[in-house]
Protein backbone atom coordinates (compact mmCIF):
# COMPACT_ATOMS: atom_id res chain seq x y z
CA UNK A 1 -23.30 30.89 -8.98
CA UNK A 2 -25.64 31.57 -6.34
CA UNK A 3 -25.47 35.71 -5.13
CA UNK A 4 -26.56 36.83 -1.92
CA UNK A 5 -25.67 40.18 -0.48
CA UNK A 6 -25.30 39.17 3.10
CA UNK A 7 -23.14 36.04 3.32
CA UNK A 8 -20.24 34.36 1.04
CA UNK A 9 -22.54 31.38 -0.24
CA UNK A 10 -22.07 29.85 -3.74
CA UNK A 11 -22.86 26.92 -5.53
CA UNK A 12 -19.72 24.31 -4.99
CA UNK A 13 -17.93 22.67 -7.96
CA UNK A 14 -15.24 19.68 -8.81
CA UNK A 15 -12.33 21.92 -7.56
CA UNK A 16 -14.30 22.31 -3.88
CA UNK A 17 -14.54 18.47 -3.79
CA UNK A 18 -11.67 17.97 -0.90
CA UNK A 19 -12.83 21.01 0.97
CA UNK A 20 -16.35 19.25 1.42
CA UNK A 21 -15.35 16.35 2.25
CA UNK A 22 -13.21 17.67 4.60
CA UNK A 23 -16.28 19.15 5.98
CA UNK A 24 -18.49 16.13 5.80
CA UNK A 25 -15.71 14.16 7.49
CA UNK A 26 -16.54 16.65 10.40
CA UNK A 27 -19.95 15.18 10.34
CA UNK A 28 -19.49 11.30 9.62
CA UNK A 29 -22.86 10.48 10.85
CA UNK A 30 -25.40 13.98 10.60
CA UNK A 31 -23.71 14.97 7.19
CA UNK A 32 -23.85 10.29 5.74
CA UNK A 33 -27.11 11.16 3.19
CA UNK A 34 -24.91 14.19 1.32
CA UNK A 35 -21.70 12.34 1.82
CA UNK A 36 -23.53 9.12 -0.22
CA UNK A 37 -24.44 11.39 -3.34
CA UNK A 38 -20.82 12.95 -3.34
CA UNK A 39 -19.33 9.71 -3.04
CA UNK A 40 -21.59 8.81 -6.47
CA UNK A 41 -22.05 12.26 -8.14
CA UNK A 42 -19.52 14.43 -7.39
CA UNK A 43 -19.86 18.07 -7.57
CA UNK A 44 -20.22 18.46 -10.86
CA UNK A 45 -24.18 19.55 -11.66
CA UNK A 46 -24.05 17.75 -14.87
CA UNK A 47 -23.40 14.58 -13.10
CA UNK A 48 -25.58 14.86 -9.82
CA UNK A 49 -29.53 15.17 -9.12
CA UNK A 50 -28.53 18.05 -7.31
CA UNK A 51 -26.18 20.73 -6.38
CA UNK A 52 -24.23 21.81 -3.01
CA UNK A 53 -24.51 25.27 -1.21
CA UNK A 54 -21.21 26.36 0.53
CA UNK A 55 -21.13 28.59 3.33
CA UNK A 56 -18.03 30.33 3.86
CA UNK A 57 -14.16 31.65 2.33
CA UNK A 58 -13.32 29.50 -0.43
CA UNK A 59 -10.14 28.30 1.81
CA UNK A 60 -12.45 27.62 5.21
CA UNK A 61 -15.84 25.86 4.10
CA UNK A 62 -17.91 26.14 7.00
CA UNK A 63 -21.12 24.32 6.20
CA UNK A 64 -22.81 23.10 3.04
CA UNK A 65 -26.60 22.77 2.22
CA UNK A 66 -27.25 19.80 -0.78
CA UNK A 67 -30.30 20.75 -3.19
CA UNK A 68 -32.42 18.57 -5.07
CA UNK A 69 -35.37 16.42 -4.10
CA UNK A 70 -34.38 16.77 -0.51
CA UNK A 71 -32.63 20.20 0.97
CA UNK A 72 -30.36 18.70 3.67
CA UNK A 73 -27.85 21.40 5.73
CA UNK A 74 -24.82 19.94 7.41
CA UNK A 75 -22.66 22.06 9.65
CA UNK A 76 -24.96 24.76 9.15
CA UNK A 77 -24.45 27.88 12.04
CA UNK A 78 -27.38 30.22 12.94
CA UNK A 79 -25.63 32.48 10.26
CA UNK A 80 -25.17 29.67 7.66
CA UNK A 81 -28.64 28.66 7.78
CA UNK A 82 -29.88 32.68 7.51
CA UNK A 83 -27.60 32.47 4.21
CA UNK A 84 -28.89 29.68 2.36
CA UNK A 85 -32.36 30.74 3.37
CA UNK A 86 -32.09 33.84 1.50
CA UNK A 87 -30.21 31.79 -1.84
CA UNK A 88 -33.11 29.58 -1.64
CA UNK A 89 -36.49 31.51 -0.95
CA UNK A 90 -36.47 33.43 -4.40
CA UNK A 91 -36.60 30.09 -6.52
CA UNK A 92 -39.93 28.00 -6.39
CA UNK A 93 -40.37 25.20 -4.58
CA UNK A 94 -37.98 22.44 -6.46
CA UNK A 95 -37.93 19.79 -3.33
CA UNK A 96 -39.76 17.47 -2.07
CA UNK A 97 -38.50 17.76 1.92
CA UNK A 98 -36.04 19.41 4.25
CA UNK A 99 -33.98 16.83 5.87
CA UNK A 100 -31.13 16.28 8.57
CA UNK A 101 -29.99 17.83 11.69
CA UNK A 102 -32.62 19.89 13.41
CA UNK A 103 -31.29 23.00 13.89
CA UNK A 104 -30.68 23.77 10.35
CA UNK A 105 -33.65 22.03 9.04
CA UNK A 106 -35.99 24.13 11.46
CA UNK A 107 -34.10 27.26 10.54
CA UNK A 108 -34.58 26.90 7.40
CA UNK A 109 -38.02 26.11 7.25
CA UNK A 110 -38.65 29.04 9.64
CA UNK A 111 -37.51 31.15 7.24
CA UNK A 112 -38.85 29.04 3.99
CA UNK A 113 -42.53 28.82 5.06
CA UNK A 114 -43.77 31.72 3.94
CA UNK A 115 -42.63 31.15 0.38
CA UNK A 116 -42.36 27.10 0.73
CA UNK A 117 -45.36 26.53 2.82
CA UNK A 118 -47.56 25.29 3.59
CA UNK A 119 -46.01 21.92 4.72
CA UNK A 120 -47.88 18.68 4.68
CA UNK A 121 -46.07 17.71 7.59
CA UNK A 122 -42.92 18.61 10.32
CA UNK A 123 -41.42 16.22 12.08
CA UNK A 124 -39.47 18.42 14.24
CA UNK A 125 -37.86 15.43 16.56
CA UNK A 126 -36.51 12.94 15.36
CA UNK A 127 -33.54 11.13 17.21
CA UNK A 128 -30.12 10.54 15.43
CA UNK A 129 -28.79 6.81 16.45
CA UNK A 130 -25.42 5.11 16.22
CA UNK A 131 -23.86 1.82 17.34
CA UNK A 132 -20.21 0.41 16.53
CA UNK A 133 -20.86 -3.25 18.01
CA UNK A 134 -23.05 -5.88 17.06
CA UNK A 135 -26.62 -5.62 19.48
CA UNK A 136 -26.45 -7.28 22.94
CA UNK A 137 -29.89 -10.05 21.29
CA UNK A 138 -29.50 -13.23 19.40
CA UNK A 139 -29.66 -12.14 15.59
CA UNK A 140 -32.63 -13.55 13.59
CA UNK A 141 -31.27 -16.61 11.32
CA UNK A 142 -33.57 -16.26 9.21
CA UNK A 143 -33.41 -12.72 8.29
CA UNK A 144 -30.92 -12.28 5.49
CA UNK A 145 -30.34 -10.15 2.05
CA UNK A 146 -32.59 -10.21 -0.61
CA UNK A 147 -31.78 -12.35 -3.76
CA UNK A 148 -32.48 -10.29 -7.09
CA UNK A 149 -34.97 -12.91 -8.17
CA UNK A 150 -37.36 -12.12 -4.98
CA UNK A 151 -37.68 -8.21 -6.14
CA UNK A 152 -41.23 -8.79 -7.11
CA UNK A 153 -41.93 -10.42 -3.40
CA UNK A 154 -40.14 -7.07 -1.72
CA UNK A 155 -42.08 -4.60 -3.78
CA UNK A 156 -44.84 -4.53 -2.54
CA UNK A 157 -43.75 -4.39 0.98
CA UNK A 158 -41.31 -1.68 0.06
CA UNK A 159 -44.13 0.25 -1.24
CA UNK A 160 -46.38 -0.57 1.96
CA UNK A 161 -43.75 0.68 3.99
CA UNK A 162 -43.36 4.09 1.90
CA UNK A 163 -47.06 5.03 2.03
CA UNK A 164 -47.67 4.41 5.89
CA UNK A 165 -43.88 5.96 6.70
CA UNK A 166 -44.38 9.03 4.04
CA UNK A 167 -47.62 9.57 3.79
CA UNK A 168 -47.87 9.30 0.26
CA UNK A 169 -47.35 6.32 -2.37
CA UNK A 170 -43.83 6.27 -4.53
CA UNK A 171 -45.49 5.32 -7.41
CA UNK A 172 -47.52 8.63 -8.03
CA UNK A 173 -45.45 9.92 -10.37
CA UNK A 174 -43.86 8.12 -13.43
CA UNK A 175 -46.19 5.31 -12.22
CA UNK A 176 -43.74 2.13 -10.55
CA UNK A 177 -40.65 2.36 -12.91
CA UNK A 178 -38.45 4.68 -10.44
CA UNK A 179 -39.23 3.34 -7.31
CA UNK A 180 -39.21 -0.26 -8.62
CA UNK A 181 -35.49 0.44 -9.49
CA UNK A 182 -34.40 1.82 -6.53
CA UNK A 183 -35.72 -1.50 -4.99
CA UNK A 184 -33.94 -2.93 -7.22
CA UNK A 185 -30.82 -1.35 -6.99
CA UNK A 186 -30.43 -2.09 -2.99
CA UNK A 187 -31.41 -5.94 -3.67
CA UNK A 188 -28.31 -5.63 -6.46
CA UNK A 189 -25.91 -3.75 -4.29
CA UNK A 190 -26.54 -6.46 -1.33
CA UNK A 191 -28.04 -3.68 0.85
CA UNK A 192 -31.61 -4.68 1.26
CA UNK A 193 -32.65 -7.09 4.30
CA UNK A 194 -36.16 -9.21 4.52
CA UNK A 195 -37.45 -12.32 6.21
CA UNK A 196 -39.93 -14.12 4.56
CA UNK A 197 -42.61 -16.69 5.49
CA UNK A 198 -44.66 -18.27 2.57
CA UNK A 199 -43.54 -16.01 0.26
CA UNK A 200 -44.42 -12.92 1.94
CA UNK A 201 -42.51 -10.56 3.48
CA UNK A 202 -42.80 -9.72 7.25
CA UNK A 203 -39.70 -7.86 8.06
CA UNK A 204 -37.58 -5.35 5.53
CA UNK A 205 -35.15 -3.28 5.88
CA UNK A 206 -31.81 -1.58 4.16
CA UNK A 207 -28.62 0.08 3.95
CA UNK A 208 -30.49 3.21 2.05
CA UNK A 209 -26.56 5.46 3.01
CA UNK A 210 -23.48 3.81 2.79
CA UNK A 211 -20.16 6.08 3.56
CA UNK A 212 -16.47 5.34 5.04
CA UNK A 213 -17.95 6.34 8.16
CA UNK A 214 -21.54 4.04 8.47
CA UNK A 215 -24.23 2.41 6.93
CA UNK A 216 -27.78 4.07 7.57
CA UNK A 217 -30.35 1.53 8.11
CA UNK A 218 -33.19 2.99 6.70
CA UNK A 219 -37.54 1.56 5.88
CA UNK A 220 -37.56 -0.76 8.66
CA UNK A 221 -40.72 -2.25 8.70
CA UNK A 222 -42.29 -5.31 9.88
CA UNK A 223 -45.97 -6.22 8.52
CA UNK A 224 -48.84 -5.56 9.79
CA UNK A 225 -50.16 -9.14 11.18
CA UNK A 226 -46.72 -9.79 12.30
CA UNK A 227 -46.38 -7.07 14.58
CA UNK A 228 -46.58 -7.40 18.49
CA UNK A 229 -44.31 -10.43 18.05
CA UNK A 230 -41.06 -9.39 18.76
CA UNK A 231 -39.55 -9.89 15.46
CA UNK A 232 -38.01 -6.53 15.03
CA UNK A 233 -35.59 -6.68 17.24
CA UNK A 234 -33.37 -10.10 16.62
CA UNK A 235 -34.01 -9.01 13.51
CA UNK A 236 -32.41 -5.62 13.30
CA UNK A 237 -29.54 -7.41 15.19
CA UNK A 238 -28.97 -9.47 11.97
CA UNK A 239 -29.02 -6.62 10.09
CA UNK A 240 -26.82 -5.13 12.25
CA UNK A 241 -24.08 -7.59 12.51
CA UNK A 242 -23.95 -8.14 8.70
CA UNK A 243 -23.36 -4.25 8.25
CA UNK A 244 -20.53 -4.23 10.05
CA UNK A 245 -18.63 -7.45 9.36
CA UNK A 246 -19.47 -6.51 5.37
CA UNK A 247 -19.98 -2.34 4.74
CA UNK A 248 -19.09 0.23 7.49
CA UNK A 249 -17.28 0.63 10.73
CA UNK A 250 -20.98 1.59 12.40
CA UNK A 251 -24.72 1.38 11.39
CA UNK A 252 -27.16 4.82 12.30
CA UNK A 253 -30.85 5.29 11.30
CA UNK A 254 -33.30 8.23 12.68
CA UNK A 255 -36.66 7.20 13.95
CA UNK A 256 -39.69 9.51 15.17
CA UNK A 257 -39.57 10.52 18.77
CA UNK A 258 -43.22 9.22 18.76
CA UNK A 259 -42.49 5.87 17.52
CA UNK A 260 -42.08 4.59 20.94
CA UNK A 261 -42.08 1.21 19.83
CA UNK A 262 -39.06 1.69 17.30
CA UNK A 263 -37.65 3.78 19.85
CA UNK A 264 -37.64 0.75 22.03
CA UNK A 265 -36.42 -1.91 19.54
CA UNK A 266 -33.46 0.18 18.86
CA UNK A 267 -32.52 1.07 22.29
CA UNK A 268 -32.40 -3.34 23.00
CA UNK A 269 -30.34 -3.41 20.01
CA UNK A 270 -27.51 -0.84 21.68
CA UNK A 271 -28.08 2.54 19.39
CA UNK A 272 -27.24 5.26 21.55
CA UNK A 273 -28.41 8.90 20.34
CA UNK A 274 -25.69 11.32 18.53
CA UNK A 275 -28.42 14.12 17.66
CA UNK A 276 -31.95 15.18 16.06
CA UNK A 277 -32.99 15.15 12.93
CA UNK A 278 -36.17 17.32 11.16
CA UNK A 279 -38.26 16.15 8.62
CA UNK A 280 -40.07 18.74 6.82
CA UNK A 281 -42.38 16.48 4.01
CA UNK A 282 -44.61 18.47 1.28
């Protein structure tokens, strides 16, 4: 139990699982990353990597805040956000980002600095895209899901794309062996994308969130001597149509607002923008 003296916040359990997703329903595509771990974890601590903050009576959740390596709000009110801010700023730092919709993410970390900070980096803008149809381009034939037996070819791409997207390598901490499985696990669960030529990658991508409600596209990333060619975008229109003729009813990602070149790839391929997302990295 989490005790604050100014707002009705606690830490959720198994009985609170159809009042969340009640809530996260609300939200099908700001609220897809938390609605992924319940979907796998639950709500029971024991069985998760993290917990869930709820804001509000018991009988009326009114927004939620998941806590573990990421802190991501969903539904979270100028009040809401003031409340888990105060749950959260005695502990030490435990996470490795602030993530999802803007508001709460930037109210949080307005409030978090000064015992969080300082950040290595905000990324206060980041658009929130969604399409239901396949894109209006000619899919890339040769862009298709990775086999398990080419996990060793996407690795180091997936890596590559990690350090120039985050900032920092995966593999600092326990060396390769979590990252490598999380690779690993996508290529398994048919949710990982590449094109290869020669044996080397030069386009990835993958279904990182899958829910009722979408499939969120997420390292998208073309190498470095391919790029300029126009790949990207037939070939995020294969990845497209395969989500939604095999996972989810529509496919979202979020993209910097100063990647104008992503920006511009995903416009051809028909996302239109359903909010902004924050990225607060340490």
């Amino acid at each position: 139990m989490v005790t604050v003296l100014t707002a009705p916040v606690r830490t959720l359990g198994l009985a609170e699982r159809a009042a969340v997703q009640r809530l996260l329903d609300r939200y099908p595509i700001a609220g897809a990353q938390v609605a992924e771990r319940v979907r796998v974890n639950g709500l029971g601590r024991w069985r998760s990597e993290g917990r869930i903050l709820g804001y509000g009576p018991r009988r009326r959740l009114e927004a939620i805040c998941w806590m573990g390596a990421n802190v991501t709000p969903v539904g979270a009110s100028p009040p809401a956000v003031a409340a888990f801010a105060e749950a959260i700023a005695g502990q030490e730092r435990f996470a490795t980002s602030l993530v999802g919709p803007a508001d709460g993410v930037l109210g949080l970390w307005e409030r978090l600095a000064p015992a969080w900070g300082p950040a290595r980096e905000v990324r206060a803008a980041q658009p929130l895209l969604v399409t239901d149809r396949p894109a209006p381009v000619q899919p890339d034939p040769q862009v298709r899901l990775v086999r398990p037996d080419e996990v060793d070819l996407l690795y180091p791409a997936s890596v590559a794309m990690y350090t120039e997207e985050v900032g920092v390598s995966p593999v600092a901490g326990d060396g390769d062996r979590s990252y490598r499985d999380r690779v690993a696990e996508l290529v398994r669960t048919k949710r990982s994308y590449a094109r290869f030529v020669d044996g080397e990658v030069v386009f990835k991508a993958e279904l990182a969130v899958v829910t009722r409600h979408t499939a969120q596209v997420q390292g998208v990333w073309v190498t470095p001597a391919w790029r300029g060619r126009g790949i990207a975008t037939a070939a995020m229109a294969t990845v497209i149509a395969d989500a939604l003729r095999r996972v989810a009813p529509s496919v979202s990602l979020y993209v910097n607002d100063y990647n104008a070149p992503a920006r511009r790839v995903y416009e051809r391929c028909g996302f239109r923008q359903v909010g902004t997302f924050a990225t607060v990295l340490f």
